[in-house]
C-alpha atoms as a PDB file:
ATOM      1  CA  UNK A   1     -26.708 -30.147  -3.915  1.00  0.00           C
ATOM      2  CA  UNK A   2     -25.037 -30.652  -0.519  1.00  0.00           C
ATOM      3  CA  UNK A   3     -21.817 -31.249  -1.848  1.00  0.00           C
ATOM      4  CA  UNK A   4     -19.109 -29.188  -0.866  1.00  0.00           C
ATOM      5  CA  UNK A   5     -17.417 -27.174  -3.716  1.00  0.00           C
ATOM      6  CA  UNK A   6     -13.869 -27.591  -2.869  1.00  0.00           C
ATOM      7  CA  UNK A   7     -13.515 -31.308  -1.828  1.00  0.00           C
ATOM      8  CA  UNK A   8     -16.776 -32.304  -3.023  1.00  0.00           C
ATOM      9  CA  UNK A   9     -17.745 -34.434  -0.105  1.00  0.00           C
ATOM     10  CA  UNK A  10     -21.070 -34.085   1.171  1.00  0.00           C
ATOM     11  CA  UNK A  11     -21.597 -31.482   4.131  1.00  0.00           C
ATOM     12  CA  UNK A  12     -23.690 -33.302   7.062  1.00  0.00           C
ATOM     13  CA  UNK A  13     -24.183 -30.838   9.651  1.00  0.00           C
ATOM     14  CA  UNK A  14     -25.526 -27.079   9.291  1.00  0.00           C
ATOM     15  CA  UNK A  15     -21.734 -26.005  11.445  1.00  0.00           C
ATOM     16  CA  UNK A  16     -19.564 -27.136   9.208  1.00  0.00           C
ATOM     17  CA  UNK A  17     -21.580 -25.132   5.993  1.00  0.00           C
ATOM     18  CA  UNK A  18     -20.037 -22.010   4.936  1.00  0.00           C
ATOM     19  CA  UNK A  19     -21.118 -20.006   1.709  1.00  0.00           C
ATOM     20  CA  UNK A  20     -17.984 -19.522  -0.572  1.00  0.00           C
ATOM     21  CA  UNK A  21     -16.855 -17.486  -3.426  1.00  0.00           C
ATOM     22  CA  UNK A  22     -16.070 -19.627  -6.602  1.00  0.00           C
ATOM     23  CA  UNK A  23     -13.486 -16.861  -7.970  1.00  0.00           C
ATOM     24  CA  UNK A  24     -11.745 -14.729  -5.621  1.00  0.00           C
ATOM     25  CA  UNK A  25     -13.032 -11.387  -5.273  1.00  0.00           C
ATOM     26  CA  UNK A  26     -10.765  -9.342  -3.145  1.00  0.00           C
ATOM     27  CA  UNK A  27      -7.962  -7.446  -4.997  1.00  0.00           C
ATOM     28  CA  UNK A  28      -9.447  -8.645  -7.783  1.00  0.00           C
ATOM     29  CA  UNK A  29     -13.409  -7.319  -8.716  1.00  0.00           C
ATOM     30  CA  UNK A  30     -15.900  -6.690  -6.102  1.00  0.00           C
ATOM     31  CA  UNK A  31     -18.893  -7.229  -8.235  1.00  0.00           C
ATOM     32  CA  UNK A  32     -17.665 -11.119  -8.018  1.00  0.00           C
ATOM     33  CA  UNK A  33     -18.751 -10.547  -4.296  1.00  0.00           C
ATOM     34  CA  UNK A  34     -22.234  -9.701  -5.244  1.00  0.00           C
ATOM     35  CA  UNK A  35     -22.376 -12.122  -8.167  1.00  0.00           C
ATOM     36  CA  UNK A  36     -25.126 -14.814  -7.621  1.00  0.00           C
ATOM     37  CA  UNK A  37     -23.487 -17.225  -9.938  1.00  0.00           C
ATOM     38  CA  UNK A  38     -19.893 -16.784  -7.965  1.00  0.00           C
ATOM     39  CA  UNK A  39     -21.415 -18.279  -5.001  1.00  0.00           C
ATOM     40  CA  UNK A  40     -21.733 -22.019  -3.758  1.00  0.00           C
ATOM     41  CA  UNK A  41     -21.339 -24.241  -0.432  1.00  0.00           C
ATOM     42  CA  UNK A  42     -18.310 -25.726   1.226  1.00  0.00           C
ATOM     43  CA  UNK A  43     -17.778 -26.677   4.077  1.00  0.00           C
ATOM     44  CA  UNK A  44     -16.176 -24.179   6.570  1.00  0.00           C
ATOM     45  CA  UNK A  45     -12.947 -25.774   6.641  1.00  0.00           C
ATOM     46  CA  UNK A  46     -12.006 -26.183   3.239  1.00  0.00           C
ATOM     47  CA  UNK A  47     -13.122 -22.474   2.422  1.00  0.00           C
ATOM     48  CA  UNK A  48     -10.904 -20.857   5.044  1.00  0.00           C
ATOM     49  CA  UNK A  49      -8.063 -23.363   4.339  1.00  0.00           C
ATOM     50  CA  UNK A  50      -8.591 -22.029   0.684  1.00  0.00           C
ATOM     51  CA  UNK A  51      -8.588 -18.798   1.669  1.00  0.00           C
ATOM     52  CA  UNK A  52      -5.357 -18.892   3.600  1.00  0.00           C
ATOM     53  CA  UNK A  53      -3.304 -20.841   1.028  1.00  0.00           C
ATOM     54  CA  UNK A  54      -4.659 -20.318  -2.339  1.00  0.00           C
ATOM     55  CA  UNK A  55      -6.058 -16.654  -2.243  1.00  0.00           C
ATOM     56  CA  UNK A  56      -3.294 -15.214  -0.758  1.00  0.00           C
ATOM     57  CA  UNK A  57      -2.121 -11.899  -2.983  1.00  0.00           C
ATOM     58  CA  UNK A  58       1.548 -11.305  -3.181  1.00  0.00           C
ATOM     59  CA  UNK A  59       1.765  -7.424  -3.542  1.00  0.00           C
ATOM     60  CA  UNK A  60       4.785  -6.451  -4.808  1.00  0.00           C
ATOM     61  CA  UNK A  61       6.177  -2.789  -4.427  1.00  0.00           C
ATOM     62  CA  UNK A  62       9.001  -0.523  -6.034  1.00  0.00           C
ATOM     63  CA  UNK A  63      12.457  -0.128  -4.565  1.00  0.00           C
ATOM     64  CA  UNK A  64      12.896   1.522  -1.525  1.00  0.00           C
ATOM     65  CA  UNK A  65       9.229   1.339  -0.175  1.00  0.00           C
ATOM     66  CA  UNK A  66       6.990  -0.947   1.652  1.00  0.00           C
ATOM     67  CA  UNK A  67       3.541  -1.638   1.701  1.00  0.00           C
ATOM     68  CA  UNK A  68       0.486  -0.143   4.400  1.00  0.00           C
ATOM     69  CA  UNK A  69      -1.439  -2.897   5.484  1.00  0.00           C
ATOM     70  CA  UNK A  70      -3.697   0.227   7.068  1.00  0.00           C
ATOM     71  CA  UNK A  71      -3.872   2.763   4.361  1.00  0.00           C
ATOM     72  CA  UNK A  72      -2.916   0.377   1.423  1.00  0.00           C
ATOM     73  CA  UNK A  73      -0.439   1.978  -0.651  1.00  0.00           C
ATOM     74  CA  UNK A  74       3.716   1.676  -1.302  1.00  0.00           C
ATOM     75  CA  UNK A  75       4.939   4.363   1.155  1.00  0.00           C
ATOM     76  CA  UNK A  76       9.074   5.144   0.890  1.00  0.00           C
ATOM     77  CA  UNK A  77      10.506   2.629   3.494  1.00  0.00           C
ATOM     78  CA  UNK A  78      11.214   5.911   6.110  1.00  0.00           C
ATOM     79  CA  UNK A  79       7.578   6.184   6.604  1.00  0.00           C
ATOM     80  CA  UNK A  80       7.974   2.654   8.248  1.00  0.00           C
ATOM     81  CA  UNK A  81       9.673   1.159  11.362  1.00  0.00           C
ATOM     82  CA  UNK A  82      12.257  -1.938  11.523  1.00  0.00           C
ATOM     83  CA  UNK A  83      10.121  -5.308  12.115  1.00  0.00           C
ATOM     84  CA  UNK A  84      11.970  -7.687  14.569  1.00  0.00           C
ATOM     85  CA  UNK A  85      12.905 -10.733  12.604  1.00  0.00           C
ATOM     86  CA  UNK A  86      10.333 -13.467  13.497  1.00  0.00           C
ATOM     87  CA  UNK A  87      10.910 -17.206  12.368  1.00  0.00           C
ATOM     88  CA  UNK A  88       9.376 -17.389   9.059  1.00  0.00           C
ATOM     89  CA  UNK A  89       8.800 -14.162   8.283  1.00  0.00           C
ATOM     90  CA  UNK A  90      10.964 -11.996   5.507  1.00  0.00           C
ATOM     91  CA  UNK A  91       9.576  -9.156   5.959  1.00  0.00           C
ATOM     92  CA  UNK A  92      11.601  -5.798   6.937  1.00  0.00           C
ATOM     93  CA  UNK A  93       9.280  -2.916   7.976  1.00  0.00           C
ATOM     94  CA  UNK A  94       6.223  -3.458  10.109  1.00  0.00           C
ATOM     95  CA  UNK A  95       2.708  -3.969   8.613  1.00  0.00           C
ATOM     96  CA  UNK A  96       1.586  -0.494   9.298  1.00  0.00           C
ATOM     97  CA  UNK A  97       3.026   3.020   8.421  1.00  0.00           C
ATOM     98  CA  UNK A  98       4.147   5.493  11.526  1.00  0.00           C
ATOM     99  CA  UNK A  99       1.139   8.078  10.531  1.00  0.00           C
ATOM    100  CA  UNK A 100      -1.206   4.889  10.598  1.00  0.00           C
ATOM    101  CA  UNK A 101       0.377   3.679  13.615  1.00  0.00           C
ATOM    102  CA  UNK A 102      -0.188   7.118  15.780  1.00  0.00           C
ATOM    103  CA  UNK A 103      -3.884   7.288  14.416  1.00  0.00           C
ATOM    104  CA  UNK A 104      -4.041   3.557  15.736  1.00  0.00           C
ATOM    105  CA  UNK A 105      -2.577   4.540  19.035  1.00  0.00           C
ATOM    106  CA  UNK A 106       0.698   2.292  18.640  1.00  0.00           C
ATOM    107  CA  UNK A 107       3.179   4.846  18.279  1.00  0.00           C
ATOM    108  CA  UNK A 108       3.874   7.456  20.736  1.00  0.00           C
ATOM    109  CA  UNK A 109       4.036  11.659  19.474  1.00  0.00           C
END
């Protein structure tokens, strides 16, 4: 008890507690987000570190299409605009789809 489930140093203070998800849930099964026995205590830092570099789900699509960060499905890569090359980043086509973009209010038409 007290011990934080990632680095299993104590936690001290009630701000650096978050409540954590032993198995990852998303993309994966939801009912692990419910499940009593899937949850424990870290501390806030070593959950959202884990989040951001263990939990992060590779989603790979077929030839010639990209994936909807919006709408979440593999769209044919015309449904898509060029991304500006950013240090870094390999992606090709933006995050979002053109019809998701106009609901959004990013694209114009």
């Amino acid at each position: 008890m007290g011990a934080c489930y990632r680095c299993g140093e104590k936690i001290k203070f009630i701000d650096e507690l978050s409540i954590d998800h032993k198995k990852n849930w998303l993309y994966e099964d939801v009912s692990l987000f419910w499940d009593l026995n899937n949850i424990t205590f870290s501390h806030l830092k070593c959950n959202t570190s884990a989040r951001r570099h263990n939990n992060i789900q590779k989603i790979v699509v077929p030839e010639g299409t990209a994936w909807c960060s919006n709408c979440h499905k593999s769209l044919p890569v015309s449904n898509f605009g060029k991304k500006k090359k950013t240090k870094g980043s390999n992606r090709k086509y933006r995050a979002y789809c053109n019809p998701c973009r106009k609901v959004m209010g990013w694209q114009k038409g």
